[in-house]
C-alpha atoms as a PDB file:
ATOM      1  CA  UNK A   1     -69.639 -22.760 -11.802  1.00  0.00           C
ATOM      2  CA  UNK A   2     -66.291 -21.264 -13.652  1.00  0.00           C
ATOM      3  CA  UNK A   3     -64.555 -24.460 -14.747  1.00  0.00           C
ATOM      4  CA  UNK A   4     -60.911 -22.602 -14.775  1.00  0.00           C
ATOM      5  CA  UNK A   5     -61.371 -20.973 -11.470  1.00  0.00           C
ATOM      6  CA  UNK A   6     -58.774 -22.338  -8.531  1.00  0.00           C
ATOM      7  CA  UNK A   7     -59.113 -21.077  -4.976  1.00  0.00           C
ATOM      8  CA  UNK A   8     -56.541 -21.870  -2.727  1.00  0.00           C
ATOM      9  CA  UNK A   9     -56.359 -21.490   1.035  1.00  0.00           C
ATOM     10  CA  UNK A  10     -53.594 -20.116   3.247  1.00  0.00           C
ATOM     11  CA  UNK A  11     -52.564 -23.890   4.509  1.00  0.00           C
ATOM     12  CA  UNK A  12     -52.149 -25.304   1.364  1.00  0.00           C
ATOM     13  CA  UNK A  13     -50.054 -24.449  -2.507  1.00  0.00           C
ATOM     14  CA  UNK A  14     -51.547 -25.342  -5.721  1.00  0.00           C
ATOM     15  CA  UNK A  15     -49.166 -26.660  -7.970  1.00  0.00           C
ATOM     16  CA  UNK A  16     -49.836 -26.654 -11.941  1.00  0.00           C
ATOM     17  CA  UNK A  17     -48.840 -29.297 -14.357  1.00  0.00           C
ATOM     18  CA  UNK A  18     -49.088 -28.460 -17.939  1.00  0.00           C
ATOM     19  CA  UNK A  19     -49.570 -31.358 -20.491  1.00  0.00           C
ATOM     20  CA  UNK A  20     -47.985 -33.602 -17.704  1.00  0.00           C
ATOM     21  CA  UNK A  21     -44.733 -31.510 -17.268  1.00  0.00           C
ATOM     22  CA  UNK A  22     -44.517 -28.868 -13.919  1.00  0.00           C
ATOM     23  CA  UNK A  23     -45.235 -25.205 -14.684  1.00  0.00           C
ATOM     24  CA  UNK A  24     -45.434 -23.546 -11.049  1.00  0.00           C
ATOM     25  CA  UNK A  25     -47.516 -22.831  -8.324  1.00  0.00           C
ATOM     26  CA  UNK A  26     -49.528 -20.831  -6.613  1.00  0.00           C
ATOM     27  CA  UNK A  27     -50.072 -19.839  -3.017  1.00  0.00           C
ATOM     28  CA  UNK A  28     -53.455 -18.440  -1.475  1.00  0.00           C
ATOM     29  CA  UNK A  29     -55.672 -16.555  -3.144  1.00  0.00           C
ATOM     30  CA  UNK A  30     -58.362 -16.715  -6.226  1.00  0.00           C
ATOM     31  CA  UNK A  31     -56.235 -18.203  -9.327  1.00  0.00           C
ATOM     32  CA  UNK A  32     -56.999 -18.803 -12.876  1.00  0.00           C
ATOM     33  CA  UNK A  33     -56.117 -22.199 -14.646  1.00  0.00           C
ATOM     34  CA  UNK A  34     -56.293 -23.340 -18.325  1.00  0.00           C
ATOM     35  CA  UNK A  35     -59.352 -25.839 -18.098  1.00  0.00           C
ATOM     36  CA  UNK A  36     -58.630 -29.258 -19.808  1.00  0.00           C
ATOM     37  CA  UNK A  37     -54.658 -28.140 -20.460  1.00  0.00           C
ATOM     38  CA  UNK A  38     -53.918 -27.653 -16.994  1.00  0.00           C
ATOM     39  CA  UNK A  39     -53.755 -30.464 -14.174  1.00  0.00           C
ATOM     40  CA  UNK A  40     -53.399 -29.015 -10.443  1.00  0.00           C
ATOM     41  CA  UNK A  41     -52.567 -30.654  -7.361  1.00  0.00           C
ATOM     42  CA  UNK A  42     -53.267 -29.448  -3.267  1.00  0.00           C
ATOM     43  CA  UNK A  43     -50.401 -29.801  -1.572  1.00  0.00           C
ATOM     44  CA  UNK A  44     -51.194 -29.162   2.368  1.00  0.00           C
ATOM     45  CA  UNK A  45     -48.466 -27.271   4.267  1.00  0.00           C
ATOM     46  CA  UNK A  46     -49.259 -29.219   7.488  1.00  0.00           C
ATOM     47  CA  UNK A  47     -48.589 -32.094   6.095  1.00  0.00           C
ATOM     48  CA  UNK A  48     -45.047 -30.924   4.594  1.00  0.00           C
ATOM     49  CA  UNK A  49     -42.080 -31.128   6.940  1.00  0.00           C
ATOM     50  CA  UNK A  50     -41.336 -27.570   8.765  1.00  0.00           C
ATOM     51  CA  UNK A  51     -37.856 -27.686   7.897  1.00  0.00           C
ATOM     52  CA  UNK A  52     -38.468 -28.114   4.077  1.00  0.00           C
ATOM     53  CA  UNK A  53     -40.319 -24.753   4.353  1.00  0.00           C
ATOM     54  CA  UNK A  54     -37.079 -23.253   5.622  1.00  0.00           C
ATOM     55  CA  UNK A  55     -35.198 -24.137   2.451  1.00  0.00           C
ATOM     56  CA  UNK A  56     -35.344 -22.202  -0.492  1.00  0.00           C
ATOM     57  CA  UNK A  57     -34.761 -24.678  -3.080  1.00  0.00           C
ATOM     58  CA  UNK A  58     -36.483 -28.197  -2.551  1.00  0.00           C
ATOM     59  CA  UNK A  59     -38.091 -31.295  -4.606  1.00  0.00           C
ATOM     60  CA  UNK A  60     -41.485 -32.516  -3.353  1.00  0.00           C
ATOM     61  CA  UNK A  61     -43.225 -35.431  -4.982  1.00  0.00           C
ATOM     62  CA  UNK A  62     -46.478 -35.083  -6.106  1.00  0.00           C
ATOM     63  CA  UNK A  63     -50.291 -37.262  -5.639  1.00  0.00           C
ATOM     64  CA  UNK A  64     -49.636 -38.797  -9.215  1.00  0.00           C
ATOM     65  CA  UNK A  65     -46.054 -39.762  -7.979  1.00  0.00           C
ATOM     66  CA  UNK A  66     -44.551 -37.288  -9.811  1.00  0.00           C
ATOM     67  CA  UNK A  67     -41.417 -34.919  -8.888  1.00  0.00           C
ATOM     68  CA  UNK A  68     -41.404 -31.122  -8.990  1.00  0.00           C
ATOM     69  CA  UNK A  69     -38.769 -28.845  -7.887  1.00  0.00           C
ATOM     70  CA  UNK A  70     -40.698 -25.887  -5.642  1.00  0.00           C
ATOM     71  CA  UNK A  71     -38.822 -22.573  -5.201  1.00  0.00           C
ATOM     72  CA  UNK A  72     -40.286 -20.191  -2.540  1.00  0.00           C
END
């Protein structure tokens, strides 16, 4: 098992925290994370709006309740 190791699949984003504070995200495909430093969250595109993926610039809140600002 590779502790850092992230794979994410074609429905869903990964977005990275780092110590708390947002950092990015990642769309599918194999991705490398800093264990214990990094905290990621799945967001599911099916569960996100349609028209929010239209938009190029948009806020999306988070499973800890926390607010990130996603560009595509």
């Amino acid at each position: 098992m590779l502790i850092g190791v992230r794979i994410v699949k074609p429905d869903e984003w990964l977005v990275i925290m780092r110590f708390g504070k947002y950092c990015g995200f990642r769309k599918q495909g194999i991705h490398w994370v800093l264990p214990f430093v990094d905290k990621t969250v799945r967001v599911k595109l099916s569960k996100v709006s349609p028209r929010w993926k239209e938009t190029p610039d948009q806020i999306l809140e988070t499973k800890v309740h926390e607010w990130v600002s996603a560009r595509l």
